[in-house]
Each structure stands twice: as C-alpha cells, then as structure tokens.
PDB file of N, CA and C in Angstrom:
ATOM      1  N   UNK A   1       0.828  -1.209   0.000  1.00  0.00           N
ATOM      2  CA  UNK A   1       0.000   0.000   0.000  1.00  0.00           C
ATOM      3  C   UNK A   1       0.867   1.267   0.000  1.00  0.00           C
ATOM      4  N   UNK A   2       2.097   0.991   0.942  1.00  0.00           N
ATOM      5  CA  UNK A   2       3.119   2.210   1.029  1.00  0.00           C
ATOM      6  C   UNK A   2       3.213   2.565  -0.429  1.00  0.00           C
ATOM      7  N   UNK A   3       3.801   1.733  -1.208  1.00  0.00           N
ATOM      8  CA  UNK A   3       4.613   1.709  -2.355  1.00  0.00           C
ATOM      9  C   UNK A   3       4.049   2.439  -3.349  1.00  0.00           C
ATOM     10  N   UNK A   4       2.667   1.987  -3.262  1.00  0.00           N
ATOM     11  CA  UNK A   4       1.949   2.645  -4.939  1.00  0.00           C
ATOM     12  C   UNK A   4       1.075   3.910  -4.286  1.00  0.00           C
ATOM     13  N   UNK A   5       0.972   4.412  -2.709  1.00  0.00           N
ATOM     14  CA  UNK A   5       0.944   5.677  -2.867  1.00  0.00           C
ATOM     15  C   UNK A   5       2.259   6.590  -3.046  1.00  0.00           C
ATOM     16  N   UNK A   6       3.280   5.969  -3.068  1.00  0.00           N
ATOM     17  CA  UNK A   6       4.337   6.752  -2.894  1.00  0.00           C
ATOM     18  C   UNK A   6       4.592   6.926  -4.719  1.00  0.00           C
ATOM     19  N   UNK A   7       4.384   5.839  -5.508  1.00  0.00           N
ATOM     20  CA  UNK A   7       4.479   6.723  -6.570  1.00  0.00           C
ATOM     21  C   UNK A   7       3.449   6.837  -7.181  1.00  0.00           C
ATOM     22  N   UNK A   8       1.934   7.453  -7.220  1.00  0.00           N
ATOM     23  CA  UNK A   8       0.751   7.545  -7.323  1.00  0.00           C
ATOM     24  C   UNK A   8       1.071   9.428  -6.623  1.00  0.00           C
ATOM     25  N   UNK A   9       1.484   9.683  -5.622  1.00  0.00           N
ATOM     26  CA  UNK A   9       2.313  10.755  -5.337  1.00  0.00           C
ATOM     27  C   UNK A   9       3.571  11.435  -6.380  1.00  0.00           C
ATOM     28  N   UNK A  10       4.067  10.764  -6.210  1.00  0.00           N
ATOM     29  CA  UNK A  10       5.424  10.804  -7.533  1.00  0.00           C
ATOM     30  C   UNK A  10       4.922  11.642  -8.381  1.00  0.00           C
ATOM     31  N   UNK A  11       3.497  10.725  -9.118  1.00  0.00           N
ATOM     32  CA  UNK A  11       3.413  10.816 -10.370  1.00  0.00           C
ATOM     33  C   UNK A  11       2.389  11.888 -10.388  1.00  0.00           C
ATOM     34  N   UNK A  12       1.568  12.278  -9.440  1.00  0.00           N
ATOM     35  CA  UNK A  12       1.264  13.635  -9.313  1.00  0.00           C
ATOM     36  C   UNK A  12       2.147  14.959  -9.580  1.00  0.00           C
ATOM     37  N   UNK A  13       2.776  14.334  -8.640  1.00  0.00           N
ATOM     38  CA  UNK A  13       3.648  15.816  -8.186  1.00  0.00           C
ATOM     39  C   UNK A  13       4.572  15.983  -9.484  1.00  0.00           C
ATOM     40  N   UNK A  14       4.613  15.154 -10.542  1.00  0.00           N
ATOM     41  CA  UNK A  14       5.191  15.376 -11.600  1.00  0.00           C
ATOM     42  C   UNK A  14       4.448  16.219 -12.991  1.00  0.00           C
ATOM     43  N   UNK A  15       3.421  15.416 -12.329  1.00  0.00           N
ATOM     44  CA  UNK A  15       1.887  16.331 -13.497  1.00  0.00           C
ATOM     45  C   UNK A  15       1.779  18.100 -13.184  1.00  0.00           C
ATOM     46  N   UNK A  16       1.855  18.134 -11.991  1.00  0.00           N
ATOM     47  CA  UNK A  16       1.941  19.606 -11.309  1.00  0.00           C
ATOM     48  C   UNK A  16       2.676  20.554 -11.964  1.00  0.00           C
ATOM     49  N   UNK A  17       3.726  19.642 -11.259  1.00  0.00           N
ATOM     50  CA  UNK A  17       4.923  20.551 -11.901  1.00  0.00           C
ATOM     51  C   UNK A  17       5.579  21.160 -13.300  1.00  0.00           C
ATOM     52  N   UNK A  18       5.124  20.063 -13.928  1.00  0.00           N
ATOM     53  CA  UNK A  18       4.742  19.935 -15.902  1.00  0.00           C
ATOM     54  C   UNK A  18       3.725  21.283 -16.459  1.00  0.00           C
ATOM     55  N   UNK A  19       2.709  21.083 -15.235  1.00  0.00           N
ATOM     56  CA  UNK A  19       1.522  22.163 -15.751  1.00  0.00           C
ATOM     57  C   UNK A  19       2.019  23.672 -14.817  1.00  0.00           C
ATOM     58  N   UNK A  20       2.656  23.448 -14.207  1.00  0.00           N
ATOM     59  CA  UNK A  20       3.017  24.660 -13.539  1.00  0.00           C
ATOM     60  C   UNK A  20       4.462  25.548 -14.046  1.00  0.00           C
ATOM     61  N   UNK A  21       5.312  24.353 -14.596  1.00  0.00           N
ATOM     62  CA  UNK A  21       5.799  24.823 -15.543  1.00  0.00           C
ATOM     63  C   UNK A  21       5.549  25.556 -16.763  1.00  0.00           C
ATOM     64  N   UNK A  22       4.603  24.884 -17.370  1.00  0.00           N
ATOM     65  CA  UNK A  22       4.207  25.292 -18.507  1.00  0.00           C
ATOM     66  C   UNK A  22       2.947  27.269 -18.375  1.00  0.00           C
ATOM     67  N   UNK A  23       2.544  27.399 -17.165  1.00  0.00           N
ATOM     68  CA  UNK A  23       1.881  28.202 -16.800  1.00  0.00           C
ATOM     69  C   UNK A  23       2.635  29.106 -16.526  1.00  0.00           C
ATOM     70  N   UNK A  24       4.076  29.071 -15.948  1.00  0.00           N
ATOM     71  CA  UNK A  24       4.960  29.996 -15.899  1.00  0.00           C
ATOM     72  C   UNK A  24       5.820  30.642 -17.164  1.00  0.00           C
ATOM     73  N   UNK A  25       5.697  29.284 -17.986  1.00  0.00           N
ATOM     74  CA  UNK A  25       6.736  29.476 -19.425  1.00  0.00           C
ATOM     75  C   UNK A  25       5.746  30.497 -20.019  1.00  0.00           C
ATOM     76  N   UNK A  26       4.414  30.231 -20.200  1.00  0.00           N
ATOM     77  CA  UNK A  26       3.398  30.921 -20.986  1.00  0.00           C
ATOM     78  C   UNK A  26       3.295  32.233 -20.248  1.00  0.00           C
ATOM     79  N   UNK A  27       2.946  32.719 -19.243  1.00  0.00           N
ATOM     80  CA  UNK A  27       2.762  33.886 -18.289  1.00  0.00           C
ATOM     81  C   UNK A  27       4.110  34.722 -19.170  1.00  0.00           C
ATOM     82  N   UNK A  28       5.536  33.969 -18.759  1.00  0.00           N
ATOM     83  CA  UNK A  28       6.502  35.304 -18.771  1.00  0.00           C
ATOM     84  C   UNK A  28       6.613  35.146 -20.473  1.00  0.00           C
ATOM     85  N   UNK A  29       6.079  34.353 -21.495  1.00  0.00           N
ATOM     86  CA  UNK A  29       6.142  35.026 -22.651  1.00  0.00           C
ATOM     87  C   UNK A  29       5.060  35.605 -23.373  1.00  0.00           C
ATOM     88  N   UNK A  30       3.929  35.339 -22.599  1.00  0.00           N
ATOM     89  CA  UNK A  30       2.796  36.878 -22.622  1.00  0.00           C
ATOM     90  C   UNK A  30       3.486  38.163 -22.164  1.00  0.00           C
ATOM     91  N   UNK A  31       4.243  38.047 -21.167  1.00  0.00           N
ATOM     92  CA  UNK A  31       4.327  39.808 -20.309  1.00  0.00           C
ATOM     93  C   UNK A  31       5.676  40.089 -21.545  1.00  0.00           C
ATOM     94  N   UNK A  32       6.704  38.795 -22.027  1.00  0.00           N
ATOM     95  CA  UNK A  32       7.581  39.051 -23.098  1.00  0.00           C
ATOM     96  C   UNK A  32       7.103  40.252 -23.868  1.00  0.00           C
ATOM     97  N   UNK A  33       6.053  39.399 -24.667  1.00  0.00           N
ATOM     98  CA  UNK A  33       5.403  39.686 -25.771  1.00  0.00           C
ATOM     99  C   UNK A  33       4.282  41.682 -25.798  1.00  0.00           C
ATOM    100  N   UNK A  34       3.721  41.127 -24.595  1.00  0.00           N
ATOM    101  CA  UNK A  34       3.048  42.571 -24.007  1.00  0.00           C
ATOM    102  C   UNK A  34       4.213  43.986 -23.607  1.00  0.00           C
ATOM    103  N   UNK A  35       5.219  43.731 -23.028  1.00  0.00           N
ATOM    104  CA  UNK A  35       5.956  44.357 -23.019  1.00  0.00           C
ATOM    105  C   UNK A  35       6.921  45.184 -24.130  1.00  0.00           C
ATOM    106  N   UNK A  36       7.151  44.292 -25.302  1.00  0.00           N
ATOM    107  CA  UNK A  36       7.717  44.433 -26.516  1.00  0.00           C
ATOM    108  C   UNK A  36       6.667  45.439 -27.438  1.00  0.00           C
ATOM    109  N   UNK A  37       5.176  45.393 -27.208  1.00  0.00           N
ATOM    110  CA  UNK A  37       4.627  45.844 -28.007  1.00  0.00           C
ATOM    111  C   UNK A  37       4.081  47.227 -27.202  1.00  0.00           C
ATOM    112  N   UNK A  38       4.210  47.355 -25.970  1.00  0.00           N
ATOM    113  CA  UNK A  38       4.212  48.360 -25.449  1.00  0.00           C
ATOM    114  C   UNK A  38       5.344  49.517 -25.316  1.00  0.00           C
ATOM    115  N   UNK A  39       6.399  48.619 -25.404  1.00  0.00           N
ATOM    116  CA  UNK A  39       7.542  49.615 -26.504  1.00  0.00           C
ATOM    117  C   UNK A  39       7.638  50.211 -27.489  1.00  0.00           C
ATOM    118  N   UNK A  40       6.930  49.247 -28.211  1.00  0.00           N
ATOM    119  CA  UNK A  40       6.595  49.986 -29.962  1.00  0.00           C
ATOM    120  C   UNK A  40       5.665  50.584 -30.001  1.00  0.00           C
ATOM    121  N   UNK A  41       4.810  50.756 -28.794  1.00  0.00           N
ATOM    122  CA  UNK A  41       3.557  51.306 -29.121  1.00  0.00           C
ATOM    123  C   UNK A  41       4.128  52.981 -28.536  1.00  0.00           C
ATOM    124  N   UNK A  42       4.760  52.967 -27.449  1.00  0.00           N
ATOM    125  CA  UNK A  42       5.473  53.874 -27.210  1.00  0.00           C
ATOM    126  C   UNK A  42       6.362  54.816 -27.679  1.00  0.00           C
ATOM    127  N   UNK A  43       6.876  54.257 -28.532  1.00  0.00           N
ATOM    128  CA  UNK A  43       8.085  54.698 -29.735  1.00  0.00           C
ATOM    129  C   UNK A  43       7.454  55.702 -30.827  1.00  0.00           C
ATOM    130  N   UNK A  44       6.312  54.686 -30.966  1.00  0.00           N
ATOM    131  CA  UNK A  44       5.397  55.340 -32.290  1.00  0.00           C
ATOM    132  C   UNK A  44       5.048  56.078 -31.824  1.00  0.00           C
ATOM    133  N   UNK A  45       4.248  56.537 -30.626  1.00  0.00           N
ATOM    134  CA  UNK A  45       3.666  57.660 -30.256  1.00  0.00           C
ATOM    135  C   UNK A  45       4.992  58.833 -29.855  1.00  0.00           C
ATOM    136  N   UNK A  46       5.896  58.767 -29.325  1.00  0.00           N
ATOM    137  CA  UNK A  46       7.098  59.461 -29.215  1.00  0.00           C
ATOM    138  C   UNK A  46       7.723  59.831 -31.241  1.00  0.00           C
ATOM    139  N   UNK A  47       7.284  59.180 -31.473  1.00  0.00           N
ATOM    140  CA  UNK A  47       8.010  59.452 -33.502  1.00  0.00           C
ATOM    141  C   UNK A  47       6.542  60.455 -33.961  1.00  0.00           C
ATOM    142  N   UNK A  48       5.666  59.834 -33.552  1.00  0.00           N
ATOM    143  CA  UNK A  48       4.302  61.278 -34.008  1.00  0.00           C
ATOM    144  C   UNK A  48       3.945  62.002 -33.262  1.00  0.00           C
ATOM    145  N   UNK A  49       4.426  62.211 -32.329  1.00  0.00           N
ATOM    146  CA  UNK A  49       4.416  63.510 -31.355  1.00  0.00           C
ATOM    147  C   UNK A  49       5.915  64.269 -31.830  1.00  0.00           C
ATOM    148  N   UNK A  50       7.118  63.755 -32.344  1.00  0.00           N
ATOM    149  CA  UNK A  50       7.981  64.429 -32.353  1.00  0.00           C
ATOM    150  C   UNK A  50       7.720  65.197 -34.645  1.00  0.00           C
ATOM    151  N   UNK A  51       7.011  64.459 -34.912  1.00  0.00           N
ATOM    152  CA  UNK A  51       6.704  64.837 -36.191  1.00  0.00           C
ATOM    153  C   UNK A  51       5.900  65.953 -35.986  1.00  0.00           C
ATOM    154  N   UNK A  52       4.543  66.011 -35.571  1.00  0.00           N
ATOM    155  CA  UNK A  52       3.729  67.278 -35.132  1.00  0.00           C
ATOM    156  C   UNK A  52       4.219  68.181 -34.740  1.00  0.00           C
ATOM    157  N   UNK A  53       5.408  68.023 -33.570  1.00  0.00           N
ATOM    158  CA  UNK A  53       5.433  69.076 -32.875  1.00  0.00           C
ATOM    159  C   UNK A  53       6.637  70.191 -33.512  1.00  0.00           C
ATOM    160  N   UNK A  54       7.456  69.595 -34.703  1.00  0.00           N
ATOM    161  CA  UNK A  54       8.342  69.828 -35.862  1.00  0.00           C
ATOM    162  C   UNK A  54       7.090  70.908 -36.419  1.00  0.00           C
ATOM    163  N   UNK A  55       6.394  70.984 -36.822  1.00  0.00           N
ATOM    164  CA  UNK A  55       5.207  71.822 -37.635  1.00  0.00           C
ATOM    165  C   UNK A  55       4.822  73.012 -37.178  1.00  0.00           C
TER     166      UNK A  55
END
C-alpha cells in the first residue's frame, strides 16, 4: 500500500509541476510579448508627437 501511494504521489507531483511549468513558461512570454509591443507602441507615439510638434 506504502509503495503505490508513494508513486501515485510521484506521479502527481510530476503532473503539477509539468503544468506549472508550462503556466509559468506561458505567463513570462505573454508579459515578453506585451511588453515588446508596449515599446513599440510607445516609440510610435514618441516618432508622431515628435513629427507634429516639428510643424
């Protein structure tokens, strides 16, 4: 009984960690991705504010 909760456990705590991995990989290459385009979104508005204000 010890035995096959111990890897019935195992094999949980391996599923977890797989999906918790994968929830972390995805999270920091959303904020990657969100971040990158909030740069460019930034840039652009700094390049047409500096065009207008040329006029």
């Amino acid at each position: 009984r010890m035995t096959t909760f111990i890897s019935e456990g195992m094999i949980t705590d391996k599923l977890t960690k797989t999906i918790f991995t994968k929830i972390v990989l995805f999270a920091t290459g959303f904020l990657a991705v969100f971040l990158y385009f909030c740069t460019l979104a930034i840039r652009a508005m700094e390049g047409y504010c500096d065009v207008h204000m040329q006029k």
